[in-house]
Every structure is written in C-alpha cells, then in structure tokens.
Protein backbone atom coordinates (compact mmCIF):
# COMPACT_ATOMS: atom_id res chain seq x y z
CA UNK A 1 -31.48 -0.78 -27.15
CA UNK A 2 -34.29 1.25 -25.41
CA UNK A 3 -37.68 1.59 -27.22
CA UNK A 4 -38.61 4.79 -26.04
CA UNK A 5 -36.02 7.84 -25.32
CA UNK A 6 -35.07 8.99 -22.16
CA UNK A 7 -37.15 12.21 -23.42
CA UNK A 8 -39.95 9.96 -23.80
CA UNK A 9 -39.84 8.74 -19.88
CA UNK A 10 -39.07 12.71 -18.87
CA UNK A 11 -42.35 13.65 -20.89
CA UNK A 12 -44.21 10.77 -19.39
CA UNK A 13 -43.27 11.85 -16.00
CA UNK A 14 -44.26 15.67 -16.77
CA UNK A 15 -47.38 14.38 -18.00
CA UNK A 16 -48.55 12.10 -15.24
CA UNK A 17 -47.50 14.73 -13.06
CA UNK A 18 -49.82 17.16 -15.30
CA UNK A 19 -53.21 14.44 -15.13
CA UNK A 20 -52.63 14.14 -11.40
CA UNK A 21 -53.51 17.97 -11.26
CA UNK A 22 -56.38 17.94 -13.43
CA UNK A 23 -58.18 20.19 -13.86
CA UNK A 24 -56.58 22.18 -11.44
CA UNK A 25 -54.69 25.04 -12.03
CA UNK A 26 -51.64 25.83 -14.08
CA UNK A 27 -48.55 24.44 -12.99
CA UNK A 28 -44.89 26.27 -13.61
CA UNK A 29 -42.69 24.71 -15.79
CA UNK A 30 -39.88 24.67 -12.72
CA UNK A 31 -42.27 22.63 -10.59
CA UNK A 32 -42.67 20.57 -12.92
CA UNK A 33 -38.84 20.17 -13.68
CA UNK A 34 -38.44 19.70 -9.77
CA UNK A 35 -41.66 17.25 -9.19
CA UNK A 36 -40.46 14.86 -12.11
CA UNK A 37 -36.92 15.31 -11.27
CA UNK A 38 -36.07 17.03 -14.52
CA UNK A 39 -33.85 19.83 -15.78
CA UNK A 40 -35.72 22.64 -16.32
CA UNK A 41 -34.02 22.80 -19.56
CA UNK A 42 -35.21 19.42 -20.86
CA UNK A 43 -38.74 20.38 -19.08
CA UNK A 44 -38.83 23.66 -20.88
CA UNK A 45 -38.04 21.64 -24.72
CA UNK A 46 -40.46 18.54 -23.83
CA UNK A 47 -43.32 21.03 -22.67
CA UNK A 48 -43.05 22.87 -26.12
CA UNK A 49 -43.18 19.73 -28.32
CA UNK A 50 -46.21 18.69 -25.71
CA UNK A 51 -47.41 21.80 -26.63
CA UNK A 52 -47.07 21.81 -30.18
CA UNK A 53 -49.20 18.66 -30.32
CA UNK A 54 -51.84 19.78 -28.46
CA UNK A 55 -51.66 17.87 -25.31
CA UNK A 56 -50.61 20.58 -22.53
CA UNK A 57 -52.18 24.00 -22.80
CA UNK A 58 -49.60 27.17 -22.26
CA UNK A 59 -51.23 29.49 -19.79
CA UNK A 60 -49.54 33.22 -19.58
CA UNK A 61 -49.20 35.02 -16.68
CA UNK A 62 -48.36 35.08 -12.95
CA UNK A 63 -50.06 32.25 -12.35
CA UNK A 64 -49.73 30.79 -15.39
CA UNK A 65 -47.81 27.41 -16.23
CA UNK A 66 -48.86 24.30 -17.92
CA UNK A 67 -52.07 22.39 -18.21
CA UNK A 68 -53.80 19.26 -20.16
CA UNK A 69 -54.79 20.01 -23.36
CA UNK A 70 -57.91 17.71 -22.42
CA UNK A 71 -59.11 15.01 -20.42
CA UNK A 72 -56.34 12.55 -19.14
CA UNK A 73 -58.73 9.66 -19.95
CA UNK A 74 -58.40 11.39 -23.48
CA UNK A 75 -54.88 11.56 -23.65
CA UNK A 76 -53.22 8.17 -24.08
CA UNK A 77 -49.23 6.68 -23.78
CA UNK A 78 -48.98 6.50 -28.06
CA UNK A 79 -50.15 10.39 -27.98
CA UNK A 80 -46.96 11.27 -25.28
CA UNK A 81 -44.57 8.99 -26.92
CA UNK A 82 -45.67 10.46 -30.82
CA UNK A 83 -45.18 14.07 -29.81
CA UNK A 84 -41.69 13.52 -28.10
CA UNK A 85 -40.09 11.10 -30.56
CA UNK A 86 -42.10 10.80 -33.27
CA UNK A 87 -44.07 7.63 -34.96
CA UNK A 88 -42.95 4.51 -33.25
CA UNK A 89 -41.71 1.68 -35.33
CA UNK A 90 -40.74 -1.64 -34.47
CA UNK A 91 -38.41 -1.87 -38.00
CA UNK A 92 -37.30 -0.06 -40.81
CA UNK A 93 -39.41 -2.40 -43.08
CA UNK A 94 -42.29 -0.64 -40.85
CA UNK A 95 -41.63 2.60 -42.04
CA UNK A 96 -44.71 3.56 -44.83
CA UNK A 97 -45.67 1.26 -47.57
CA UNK A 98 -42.46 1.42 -49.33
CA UNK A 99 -40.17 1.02 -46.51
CA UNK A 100 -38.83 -2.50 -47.50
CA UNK A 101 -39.19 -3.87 -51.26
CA UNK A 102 -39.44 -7.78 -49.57
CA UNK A 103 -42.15 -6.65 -47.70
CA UNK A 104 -44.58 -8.63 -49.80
CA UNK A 105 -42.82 -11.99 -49.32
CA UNK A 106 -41.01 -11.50 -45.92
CA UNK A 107 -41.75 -13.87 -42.77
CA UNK A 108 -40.08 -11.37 -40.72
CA UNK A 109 -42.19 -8.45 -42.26
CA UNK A 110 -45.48 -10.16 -41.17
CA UNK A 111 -44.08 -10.87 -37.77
CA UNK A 112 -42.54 -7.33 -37.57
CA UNK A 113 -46.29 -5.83 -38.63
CA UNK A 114 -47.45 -7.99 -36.17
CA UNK A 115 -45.63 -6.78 -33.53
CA UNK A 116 -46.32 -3.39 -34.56
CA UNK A 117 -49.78 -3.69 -33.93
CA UNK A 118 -49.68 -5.09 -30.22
CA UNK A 119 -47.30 -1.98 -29.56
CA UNK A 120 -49.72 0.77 -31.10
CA UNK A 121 -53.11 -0.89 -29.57
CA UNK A 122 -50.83 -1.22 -25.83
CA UNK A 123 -50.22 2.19 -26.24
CA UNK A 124 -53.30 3.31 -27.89
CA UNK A 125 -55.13 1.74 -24.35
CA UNK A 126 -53.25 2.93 -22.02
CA UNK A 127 -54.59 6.66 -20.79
CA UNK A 128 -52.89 9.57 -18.79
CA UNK A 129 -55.73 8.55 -16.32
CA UNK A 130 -55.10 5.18 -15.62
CA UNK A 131 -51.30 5.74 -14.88
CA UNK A 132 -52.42 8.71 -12.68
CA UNK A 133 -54.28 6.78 -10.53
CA UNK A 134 -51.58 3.64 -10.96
CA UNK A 135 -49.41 6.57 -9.72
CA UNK A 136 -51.33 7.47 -6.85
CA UNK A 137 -51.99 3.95 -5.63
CA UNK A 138 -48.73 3.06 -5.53
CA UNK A 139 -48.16 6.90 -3.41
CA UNK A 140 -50.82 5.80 -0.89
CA UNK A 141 -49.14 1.94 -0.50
CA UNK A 142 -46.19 3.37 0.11
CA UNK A 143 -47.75 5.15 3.10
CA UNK A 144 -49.41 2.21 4.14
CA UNK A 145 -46.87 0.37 4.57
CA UNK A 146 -44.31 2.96 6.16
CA UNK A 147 -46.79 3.47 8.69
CA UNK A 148 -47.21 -0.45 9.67
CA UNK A 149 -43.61 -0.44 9.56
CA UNK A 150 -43.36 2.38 12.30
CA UNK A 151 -46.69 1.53 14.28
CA UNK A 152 -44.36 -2.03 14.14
CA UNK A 153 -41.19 -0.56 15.66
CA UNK A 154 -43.20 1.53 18.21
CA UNK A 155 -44.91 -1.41 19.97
C-alpha cells in the first residue's frame, strides 16, 4: 500500500520543477509534462487541481504557461499532497470526530492520532524550496562526479 498516489509523486515532480523556475517566467504545460516525465494528459488534470487550490498561477497567452501561486518557501509537501488527493489520513478512525465510535477508549486510536500528527507536521515542514534546492544539489553531484569519473579515465 502506497501513502501517497502516483498523482501525488507526478504533482510533486511538476511542482519542484515549477519552484526551480521561480520567479521566472511561465512555463507550458508540455514542458512541464516532458521535464517531469509526465503525460501531458495527467500534467494538464494535476495542473488544474494545482490550480484550483491556489498553488500554480494560470498565465494566458503565447507565452503563457504555469507559475507558483507564491513563494516556494511558502508552499509546503502537505499543501501538494492536499490539493491532488485530498486530506491525508493515516486510518479511517482518523477521519473527523466521529469517524470511529471506540475512539474514546482505543489504544490503537491514540497511536493512530499519534501517527497522524508526525505525518502532518513532516509534511507541514517540508517546503517547495528546500526540495528545490535538495533537487539541485543532487543535479550538480551528479556532475561532479561524472566529471571525476571522466577526468579519471582520461589520465
């Protein structure tokens, strides 16, 4: 069982892809499909529910495209993952104040709520901005290291 949807990792991608930009310009929804390895059909349905919540910006136009809705520092993994598949919930017995009668006397309730809480404040803490530059680290290591590797094989 996957916590997040595969819809959830596309509109991470998209997203990441979006802070590494910022505040550039707009970016076409088929770039975006190709740069995050995407369908442009799937790209096309995450950017409108990324839309809808306010977290990309729709830009008409020939040179129009996509953009943050704000800061990537302001945007964080729980926004993403709330706009693309909804409230996260580590159990049923999660779900609203009523969503378990045993809830009042349930070990597994308090450990459940528990758990729930160390997902939302992971989540909550963890910004478009920081996996940017996570993103771009890991880009320029990369490089590093293919270079060494071929400065290696030359001499």
């Amino acid at each position: 069982m996957n916590l997040f949807r595969q819809n959830t990792d596309y509109a991470l991608r998209l997203m990441v892809n979006l802070a590494q930009k910022w505040p550039g310009k707009a970016v076409s929804a088929r770039v975006l499909a190709r740069e995050g390895d995407v369908s442009s059909q799937f790209t096309c349905k995450i950017l409108q529910q990324l839309h809808e919540a306010n977290l990309v910006i729709s830009c008409m136009g020939p040179r129009g495209g996509y953009r943050l809705g704000r800061p990537p520092g302001a945007i964080t993994m729980r926004d993403v993952i709330s706009a693309v598949q909804g409230p996260i919930c580590a159990n049923n017995c999660m779900v609203g104040p009523d969503g378990c009668p045993r809830r009042q006397h349930c070990s597994i309730s308090l450990k459940m709520a528990e758990l729930q809480n160390n997902i939302e404040n992971y989540l909550d803490n963890v910004t478009l901005e920081e996996l940017a530059n996570l993103s771009v680290s890991m880009i320029e290591k990369k490089a590093n290291l293919n270079d060494s590797e071929r400065f290696a094989a030359e001499g």
